[in-house]
PDB file of N, CA and C in Angstrom:
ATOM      1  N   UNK A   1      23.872 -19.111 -19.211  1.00  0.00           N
ATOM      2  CA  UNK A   1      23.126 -18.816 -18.006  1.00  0.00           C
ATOM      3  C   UNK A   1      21.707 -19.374 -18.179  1.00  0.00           C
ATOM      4  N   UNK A   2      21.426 -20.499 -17.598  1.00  0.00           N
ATOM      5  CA  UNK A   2      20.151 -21.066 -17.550  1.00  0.00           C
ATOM      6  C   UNK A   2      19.081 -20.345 -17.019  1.00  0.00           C
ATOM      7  N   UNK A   3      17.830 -20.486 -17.656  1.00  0.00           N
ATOM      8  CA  UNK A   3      16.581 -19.714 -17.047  1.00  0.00           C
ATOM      9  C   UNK A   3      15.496 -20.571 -16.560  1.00  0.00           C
ATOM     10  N   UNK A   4      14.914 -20.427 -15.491  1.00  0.00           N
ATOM     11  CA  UNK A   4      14.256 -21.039 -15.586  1.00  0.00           C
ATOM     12  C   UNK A   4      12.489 -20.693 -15.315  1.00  0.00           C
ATOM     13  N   UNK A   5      12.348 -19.338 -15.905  1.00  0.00           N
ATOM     14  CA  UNK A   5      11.121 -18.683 -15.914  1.00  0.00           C
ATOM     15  C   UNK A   5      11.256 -17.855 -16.549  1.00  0.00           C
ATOM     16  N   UNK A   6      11.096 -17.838 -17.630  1.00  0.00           N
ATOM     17  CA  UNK A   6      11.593 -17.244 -19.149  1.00  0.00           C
ATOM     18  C   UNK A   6      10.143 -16.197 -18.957  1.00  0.00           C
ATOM     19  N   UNK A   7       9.086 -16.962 -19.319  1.00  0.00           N
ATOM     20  CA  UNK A   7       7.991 -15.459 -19.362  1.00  0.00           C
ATOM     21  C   UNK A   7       7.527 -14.534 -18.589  1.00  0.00           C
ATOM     22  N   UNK A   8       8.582 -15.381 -16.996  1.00  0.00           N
ATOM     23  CA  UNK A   8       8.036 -14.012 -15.961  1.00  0.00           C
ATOM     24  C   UNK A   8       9.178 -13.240 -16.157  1.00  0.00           C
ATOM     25  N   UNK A   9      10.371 -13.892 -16.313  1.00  0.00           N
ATOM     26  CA  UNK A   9      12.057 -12.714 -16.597  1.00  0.00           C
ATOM     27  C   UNK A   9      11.293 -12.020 -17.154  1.00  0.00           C
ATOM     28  N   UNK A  10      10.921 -12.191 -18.298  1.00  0.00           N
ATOM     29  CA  UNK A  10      10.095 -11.473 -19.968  1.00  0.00           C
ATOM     30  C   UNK A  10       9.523 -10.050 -19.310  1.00  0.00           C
ATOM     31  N   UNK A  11       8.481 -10.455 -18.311  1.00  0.00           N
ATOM     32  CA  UNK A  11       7.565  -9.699 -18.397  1.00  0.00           C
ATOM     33  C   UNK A  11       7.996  -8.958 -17.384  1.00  0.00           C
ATOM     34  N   UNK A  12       8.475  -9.169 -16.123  1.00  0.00           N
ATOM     35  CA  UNK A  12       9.904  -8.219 -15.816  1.00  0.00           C
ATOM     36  C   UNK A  12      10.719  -6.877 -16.177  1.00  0.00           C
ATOM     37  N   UNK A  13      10.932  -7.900 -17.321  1.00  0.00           N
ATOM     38  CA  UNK A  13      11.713  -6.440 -18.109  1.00  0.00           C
ATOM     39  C   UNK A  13      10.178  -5.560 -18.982  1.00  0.00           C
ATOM     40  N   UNK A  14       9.635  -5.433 -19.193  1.00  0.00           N
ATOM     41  CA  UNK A  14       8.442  -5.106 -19.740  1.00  0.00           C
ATOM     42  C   UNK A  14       7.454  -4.399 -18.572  1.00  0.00           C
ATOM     43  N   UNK A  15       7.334  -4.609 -17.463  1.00  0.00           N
ATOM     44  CA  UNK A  15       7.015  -4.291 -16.576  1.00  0.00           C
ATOM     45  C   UNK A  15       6.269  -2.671 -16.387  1.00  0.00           C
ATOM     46  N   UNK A  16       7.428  -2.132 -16.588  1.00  0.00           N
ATOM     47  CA  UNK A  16       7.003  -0.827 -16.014  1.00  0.00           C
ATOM     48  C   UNK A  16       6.669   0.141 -16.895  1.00  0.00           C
ATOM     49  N   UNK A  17       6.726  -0.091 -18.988  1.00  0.00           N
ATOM     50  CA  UNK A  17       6.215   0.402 -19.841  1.00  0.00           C
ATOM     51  C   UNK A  17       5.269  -0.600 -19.826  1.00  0.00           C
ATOM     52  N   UNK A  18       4.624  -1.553 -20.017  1.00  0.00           N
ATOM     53  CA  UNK A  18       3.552  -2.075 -19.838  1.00  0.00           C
ATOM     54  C   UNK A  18       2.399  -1.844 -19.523  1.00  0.00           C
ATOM     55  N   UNK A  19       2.598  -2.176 -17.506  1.00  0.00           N
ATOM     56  CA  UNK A  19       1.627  -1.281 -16.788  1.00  0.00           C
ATOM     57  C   UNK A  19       1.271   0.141 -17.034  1.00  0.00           C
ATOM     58  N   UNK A  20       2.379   0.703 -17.380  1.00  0.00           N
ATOM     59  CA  UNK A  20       1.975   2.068 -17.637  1.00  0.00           C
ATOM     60  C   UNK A  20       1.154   2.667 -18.570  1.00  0.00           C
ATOM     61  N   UNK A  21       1.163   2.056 -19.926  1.00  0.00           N
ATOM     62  CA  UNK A  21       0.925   1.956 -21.104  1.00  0.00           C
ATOM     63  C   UNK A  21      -1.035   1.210 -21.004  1.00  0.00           C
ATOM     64  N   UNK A  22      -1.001   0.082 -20.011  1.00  0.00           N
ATOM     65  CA  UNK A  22      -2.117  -0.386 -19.565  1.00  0.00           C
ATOM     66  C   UNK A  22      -3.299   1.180 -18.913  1.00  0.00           C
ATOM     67  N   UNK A  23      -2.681   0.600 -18.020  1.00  0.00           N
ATOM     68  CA  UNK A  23      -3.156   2.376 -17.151  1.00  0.00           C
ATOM     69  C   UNK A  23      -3.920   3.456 -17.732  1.00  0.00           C
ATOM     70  N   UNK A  24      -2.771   4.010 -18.587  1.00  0.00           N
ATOM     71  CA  UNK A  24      -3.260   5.098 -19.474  1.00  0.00           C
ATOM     72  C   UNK A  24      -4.336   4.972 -20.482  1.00  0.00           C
ATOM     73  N   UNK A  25      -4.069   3.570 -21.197  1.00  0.00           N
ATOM     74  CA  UNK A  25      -5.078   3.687 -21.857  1.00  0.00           C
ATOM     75  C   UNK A  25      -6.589   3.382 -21.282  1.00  0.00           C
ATOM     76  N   UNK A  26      -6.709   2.478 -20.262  1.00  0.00           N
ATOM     77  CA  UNK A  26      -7.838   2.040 -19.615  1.00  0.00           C
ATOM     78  C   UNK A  26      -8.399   3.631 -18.790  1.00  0.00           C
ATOM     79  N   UNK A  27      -7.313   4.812 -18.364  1.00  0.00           N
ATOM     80  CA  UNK A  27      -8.181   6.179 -17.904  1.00  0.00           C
ATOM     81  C   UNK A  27      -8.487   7.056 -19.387  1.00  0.00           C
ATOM     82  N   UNK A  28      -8.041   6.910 -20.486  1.00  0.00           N
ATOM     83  CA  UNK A  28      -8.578   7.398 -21.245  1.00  0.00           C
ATOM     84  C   UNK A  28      -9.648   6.649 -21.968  1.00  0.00           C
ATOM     85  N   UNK A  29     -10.116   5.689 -21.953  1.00  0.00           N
ATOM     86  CA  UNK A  29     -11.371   4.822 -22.178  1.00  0.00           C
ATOM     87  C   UNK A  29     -12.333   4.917 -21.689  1.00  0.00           C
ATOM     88  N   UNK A  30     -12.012   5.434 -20.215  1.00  0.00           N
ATOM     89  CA  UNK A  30     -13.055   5.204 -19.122  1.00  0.00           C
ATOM     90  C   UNK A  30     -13.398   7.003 -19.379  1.00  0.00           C
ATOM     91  N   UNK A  31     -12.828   7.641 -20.112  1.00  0.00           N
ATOM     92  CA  UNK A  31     -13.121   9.213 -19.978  1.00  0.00           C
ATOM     93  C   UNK A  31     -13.687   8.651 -21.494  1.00  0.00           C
ATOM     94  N   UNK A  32     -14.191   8.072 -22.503  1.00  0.00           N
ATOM     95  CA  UNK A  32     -14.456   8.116 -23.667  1.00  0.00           C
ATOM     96  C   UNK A  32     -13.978   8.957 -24.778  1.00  0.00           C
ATOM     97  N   UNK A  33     -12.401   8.970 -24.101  1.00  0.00           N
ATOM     98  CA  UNK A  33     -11.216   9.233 -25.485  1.00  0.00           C
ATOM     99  C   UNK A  33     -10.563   8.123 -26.147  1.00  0.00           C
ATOM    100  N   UNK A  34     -10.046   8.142 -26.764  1.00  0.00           N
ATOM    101  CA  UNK A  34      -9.660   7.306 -27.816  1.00  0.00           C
ATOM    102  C   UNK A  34      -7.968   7.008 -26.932  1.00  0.00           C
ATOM    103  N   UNK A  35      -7.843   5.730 -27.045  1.00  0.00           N
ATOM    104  CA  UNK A  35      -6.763   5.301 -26.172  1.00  0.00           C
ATOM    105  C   UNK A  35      -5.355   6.038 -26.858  1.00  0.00           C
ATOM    106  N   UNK A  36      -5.220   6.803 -27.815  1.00  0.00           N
ATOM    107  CA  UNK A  36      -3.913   6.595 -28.345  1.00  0.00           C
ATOM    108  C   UNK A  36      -3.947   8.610 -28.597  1.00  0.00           C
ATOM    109  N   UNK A  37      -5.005   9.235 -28.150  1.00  0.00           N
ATOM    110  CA  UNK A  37      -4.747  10.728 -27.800  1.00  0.00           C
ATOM    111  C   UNK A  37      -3.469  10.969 -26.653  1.00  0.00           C
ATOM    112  N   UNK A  38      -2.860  12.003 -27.145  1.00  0.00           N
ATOM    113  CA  UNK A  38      -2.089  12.531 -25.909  1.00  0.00           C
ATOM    114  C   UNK A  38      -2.383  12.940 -24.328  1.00  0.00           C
ATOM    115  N   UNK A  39      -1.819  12.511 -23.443  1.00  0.00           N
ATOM    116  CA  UNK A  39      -2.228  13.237 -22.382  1.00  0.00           C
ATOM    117  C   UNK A  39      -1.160  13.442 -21.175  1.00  0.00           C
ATOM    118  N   UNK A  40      -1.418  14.296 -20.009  1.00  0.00           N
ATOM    119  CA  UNK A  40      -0.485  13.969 -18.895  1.00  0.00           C
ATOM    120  C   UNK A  40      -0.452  13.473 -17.665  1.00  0.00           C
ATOM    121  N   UNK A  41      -0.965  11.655 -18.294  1.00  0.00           N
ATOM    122  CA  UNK A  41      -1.024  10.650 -17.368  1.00  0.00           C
ATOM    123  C   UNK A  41      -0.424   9.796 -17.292  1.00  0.00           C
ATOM    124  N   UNK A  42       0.789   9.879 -17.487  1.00  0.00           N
ATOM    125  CA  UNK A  42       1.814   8.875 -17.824  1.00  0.00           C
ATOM    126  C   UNK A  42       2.309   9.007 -16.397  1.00  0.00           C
ATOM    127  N   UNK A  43       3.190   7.837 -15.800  1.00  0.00           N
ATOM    128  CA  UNK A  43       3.751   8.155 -14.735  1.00  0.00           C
ATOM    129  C   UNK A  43       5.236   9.271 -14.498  1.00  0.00           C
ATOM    130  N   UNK A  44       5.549   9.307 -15.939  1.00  0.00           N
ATOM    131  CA  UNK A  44       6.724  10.263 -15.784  1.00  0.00           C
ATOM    132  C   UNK A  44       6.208  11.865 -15.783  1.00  0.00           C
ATOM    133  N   UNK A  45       4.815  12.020 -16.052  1.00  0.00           N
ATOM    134  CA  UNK A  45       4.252  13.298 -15.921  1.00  0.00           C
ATOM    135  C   UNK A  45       3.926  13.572 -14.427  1.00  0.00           C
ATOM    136  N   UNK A  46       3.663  12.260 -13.666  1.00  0.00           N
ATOM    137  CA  UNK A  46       3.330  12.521 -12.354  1.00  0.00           C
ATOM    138  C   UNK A  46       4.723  13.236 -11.716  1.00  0.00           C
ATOM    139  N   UNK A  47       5.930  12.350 -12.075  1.00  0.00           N
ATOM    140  CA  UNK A  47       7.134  12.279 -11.196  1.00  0.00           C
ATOM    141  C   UNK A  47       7.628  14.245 -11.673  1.00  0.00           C
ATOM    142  N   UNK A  48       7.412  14.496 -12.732  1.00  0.00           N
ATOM    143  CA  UNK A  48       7.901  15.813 -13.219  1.00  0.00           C
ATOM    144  C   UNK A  48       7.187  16.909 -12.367  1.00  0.00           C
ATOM    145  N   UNK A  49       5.417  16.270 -12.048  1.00  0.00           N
ATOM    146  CA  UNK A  49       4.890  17.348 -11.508  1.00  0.00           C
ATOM    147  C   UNK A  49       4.921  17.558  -9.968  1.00  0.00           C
ATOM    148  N   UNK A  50       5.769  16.567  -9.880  1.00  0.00           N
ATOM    149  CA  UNK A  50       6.324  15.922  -8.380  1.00  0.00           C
ATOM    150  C   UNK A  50       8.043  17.661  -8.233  1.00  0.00           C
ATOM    151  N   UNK A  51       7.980  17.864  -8.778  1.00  0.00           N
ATOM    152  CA  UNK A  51       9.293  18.395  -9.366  1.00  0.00           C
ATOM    153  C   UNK A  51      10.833  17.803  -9.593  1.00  0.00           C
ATOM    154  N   UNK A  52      10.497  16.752  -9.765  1.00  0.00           N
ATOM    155  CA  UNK A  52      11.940  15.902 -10.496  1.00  0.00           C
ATOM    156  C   UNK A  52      12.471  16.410 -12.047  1.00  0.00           C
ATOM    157  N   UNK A  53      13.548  15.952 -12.214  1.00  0.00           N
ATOM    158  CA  UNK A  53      13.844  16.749 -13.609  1.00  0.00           C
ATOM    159  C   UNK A  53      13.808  15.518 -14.609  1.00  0.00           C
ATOM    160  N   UNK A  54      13.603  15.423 -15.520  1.00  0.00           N
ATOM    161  CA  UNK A  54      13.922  14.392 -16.781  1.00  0.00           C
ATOM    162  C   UNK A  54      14.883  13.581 -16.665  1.00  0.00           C
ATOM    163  N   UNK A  55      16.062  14.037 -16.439  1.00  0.00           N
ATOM    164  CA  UNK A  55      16.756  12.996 -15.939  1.00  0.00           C
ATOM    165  C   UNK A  55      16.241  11.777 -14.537  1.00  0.00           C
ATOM    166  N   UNK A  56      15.949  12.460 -13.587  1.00  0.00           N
ATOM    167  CA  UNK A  56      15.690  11.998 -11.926  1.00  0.00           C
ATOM    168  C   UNK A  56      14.631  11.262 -12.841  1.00  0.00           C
ATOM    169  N   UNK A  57      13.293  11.056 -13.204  1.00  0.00           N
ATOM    170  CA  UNK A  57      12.243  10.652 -13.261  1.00  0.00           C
ATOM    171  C   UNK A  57      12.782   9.362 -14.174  1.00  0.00           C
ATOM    172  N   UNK A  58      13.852   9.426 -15.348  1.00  0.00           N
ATOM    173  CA  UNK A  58      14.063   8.512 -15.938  1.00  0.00           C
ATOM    174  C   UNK A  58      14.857   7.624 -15.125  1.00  0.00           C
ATOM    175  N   UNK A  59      15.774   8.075 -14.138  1.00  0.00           N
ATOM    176  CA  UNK A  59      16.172   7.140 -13.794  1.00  0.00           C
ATOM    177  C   UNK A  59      15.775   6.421 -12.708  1.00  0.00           C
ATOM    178  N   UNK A  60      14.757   7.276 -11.850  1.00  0.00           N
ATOM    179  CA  UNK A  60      14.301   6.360 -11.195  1.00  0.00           C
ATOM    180  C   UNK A  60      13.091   5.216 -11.524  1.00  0.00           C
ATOM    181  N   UNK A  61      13.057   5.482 -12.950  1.00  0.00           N
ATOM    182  CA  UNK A  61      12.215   4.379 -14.066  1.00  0.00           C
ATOM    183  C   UNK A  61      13.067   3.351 -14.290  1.00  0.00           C
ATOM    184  N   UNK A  62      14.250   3.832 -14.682  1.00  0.00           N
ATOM    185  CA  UNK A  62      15.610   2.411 -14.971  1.00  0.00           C
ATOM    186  C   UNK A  62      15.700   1.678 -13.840  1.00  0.00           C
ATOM    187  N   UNK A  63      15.858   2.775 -12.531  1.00  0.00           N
ATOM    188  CA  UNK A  63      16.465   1.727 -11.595  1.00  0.00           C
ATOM    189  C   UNK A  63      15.508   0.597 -10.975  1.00  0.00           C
ATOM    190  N   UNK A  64      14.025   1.136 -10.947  1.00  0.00           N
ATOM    191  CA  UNK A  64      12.881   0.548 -10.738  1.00  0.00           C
ATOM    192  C   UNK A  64      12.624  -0.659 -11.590  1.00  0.00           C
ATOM    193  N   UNK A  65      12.639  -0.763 -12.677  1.00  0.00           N
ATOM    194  CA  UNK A  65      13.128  -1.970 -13.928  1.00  0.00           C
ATOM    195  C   UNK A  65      13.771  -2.656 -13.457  1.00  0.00           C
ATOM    196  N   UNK A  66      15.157  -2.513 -13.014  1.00  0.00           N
ATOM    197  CA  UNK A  66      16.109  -3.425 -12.558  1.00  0.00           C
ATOM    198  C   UNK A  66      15.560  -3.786 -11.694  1.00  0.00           C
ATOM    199  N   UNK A  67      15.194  -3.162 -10.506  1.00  0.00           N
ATOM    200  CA  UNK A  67      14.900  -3.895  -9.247  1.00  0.00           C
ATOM    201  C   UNK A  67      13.403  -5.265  -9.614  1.00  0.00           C
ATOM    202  N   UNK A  68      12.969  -5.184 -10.514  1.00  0.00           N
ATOM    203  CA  UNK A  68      11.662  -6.292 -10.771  1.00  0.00           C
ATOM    204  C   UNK A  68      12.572  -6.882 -11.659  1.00  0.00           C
ATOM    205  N   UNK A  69      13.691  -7.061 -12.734  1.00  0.00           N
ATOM    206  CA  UNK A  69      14.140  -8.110 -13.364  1.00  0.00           C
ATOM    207  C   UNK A  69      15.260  -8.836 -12.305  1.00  0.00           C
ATOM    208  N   UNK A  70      15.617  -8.011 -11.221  1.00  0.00           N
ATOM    209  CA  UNK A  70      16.338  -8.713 -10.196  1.00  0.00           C
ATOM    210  C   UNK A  70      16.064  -9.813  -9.491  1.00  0.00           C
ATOM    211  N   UNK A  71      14.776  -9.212  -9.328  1.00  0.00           N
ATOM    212  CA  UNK A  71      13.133  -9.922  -8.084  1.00  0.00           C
ATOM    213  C   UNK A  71      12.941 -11.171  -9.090  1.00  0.00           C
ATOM    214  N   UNK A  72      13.015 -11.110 -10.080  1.00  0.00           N
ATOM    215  CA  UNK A  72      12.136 -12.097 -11.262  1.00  0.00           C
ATOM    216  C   UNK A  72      13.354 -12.946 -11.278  1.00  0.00           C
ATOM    217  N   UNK A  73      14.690 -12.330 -11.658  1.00  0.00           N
ATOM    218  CA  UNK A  73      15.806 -13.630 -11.553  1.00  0.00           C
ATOM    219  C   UNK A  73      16.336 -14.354 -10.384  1.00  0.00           C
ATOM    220  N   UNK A  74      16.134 -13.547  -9.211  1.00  0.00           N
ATOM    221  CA  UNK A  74      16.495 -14.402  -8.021  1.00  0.00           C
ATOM    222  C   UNK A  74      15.529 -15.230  -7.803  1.00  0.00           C
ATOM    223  N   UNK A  75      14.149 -15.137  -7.951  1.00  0.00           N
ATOM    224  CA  UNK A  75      13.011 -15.490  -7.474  1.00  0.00           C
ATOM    225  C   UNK A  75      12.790 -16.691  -8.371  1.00  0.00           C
ATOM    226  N   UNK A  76      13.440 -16.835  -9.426  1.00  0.00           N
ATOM    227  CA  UNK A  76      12.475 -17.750 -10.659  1.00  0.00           C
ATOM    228  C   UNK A  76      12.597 -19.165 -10.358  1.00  0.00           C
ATOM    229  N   UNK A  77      13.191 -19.954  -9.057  1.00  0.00           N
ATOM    230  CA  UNK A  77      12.861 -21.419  -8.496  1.00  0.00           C
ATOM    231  C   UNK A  77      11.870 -21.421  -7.994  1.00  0.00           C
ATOM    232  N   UNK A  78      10.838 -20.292  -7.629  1.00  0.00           N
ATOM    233  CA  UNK A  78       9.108 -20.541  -6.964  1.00  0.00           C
ATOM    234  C   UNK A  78       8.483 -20.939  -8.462  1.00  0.00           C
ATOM    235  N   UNK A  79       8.792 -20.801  -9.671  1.00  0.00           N
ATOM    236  CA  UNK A  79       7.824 -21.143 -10.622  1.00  0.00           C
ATOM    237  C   UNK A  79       7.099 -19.771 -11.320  1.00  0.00           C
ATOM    238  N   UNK A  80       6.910 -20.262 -12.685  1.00  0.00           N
ATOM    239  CA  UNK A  80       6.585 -19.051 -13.337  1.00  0.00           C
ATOM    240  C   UNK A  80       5.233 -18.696 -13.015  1.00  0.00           C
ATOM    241  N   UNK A  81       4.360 -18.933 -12.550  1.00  0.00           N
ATOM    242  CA  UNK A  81       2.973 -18.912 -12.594  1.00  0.00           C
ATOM    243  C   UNK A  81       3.121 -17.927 -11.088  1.00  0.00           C
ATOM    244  N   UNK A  82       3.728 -18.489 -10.120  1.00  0.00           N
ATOM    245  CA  UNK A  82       4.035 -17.504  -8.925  1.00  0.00           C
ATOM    246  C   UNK A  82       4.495 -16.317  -9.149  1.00  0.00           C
ATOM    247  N   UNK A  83       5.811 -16.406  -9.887  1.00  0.00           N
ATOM    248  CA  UNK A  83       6.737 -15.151 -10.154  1.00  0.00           C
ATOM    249  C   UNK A  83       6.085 -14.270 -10.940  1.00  0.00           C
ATOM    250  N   UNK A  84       5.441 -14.730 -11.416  1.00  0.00           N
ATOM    251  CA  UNK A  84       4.233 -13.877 -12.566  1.00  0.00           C
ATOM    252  C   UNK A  84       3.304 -12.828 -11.952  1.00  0.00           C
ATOM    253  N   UNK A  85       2.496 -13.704 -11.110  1.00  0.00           N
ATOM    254  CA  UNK A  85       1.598 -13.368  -9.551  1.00  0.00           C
ATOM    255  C   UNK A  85       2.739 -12.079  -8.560  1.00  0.00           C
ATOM    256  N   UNK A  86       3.508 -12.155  -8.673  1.00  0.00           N
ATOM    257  CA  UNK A  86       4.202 -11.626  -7.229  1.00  0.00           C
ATOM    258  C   UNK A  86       4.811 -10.239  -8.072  1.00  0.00           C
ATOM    259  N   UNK A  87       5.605 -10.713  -9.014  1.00  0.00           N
ATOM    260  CA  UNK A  87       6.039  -9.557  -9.530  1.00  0.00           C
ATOM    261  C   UNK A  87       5.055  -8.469  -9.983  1.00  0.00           C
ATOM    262  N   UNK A  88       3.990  -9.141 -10.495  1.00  0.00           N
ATOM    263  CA  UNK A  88       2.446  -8.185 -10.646  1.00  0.00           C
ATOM    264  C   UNK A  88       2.247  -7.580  -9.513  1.00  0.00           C
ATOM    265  N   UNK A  89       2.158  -8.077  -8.389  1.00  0.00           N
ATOM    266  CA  UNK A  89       1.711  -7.401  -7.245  1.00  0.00           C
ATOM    267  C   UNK A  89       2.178  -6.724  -7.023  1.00  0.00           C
ATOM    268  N   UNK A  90       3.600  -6.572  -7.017  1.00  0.00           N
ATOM    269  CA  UNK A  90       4.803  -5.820  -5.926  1.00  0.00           C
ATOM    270  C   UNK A  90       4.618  -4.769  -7.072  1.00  0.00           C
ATOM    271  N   UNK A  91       4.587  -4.812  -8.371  1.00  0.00           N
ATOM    272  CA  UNK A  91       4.906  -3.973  -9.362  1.00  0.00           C
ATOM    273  C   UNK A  91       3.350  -2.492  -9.180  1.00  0.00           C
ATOM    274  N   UNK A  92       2.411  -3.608  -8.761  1.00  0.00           N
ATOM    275  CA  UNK A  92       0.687  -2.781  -8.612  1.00  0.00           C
ATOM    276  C   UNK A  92       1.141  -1.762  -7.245  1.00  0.00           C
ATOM    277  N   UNK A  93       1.433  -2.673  -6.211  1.00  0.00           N
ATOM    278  CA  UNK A  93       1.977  -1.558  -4.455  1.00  0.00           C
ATOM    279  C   UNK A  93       2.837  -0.565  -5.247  1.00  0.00           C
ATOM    280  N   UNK A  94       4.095  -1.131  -5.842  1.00  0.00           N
ATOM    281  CA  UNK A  94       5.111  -0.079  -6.150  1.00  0.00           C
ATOM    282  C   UNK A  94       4.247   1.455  -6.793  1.00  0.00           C
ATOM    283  N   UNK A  95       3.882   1.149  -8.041  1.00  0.00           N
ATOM    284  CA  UNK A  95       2.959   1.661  -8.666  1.00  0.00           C
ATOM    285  C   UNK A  95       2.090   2.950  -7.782  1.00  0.00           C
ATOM    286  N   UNK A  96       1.372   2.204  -7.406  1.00  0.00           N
ATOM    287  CA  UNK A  96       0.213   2.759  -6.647  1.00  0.00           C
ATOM    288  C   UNK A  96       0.779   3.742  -4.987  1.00  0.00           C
ATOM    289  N   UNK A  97       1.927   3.357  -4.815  1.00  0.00           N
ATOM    290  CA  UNK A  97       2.358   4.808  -3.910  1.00  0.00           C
ATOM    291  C   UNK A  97       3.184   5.542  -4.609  1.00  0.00           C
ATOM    292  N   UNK A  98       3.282   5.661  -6.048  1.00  0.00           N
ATOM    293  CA  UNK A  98       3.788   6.697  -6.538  1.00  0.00           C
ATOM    294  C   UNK A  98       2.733   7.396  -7.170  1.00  0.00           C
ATOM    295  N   UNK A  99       1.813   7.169  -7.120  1.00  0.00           N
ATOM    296  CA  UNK A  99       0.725   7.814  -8.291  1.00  0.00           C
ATOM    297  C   UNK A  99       0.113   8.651  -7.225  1.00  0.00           C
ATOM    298  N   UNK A 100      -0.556   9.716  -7.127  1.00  0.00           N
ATOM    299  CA  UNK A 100      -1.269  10.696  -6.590  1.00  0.00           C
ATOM    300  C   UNK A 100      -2.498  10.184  -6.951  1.00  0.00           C
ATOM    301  N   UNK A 101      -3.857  10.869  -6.169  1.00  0.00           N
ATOM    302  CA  UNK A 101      -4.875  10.310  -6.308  1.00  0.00           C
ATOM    303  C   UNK A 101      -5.585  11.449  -7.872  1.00  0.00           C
ATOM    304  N   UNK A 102      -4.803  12.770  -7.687  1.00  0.00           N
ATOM    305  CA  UNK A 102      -5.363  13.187  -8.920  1.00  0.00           C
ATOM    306  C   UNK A 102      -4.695  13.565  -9.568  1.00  0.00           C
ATOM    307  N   UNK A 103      -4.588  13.188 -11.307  1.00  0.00           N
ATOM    308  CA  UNK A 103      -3.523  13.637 -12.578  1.00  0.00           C
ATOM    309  C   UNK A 103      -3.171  14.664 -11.990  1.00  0.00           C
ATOM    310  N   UNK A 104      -1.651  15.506 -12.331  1.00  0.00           N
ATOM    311  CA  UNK A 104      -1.147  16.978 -12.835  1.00  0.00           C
ATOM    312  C   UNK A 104      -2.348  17.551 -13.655  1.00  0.00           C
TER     313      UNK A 104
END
């Protein structure tokens, strides 16, 4: 199976621990904690305090994954530099109407 946008597939699958992982540490920086303290700003703390159960929150993390390595493999004849661009974006909107404006 030929690819032909190998580092946006990549980053695709990486996507949604990534950003997340980004996120967190850049609000605990900006509070002048140390990026690698515990806290409950992860997006699966949002979805729990949402009242989803561990299961629901994980999977609507899996299925959300798939849907951006889907986007990234149908999409990858616009070019990696685009698919890179787009999947970022859609991944920032997605993102950003699930997050509440203030932590649990």
């Amino acid at each position: 199976m030929p690819l032909q946008s190998v580092p946006a597939i990549a980053f695709s699958v990486l996507i949604v621990p990534l950003f997340d992982t980004l996120r967190v540490f850049t609000i605990r920086m900006a509070r002048g904690r140390s990026p690698f303290t515990a806290d409950r700003h992860h997006i699966h703390h949002y979805m729990l305090a949402l009242g989803l159960s561990h299961r629901q929150a994980t999977g609507i993390a899996v299925v959300s994954n798939i849907g951006f390595i889907l986007l990234a493999y149908n999409l990858q004849s616009i070019g990696t530099t685009a698919l890179l661009f787009l999947v970022g974006a859609w991944h920032w909107g997605h993102y950003r109407a699930l997050l509440p404006e203030t932590p649990p």
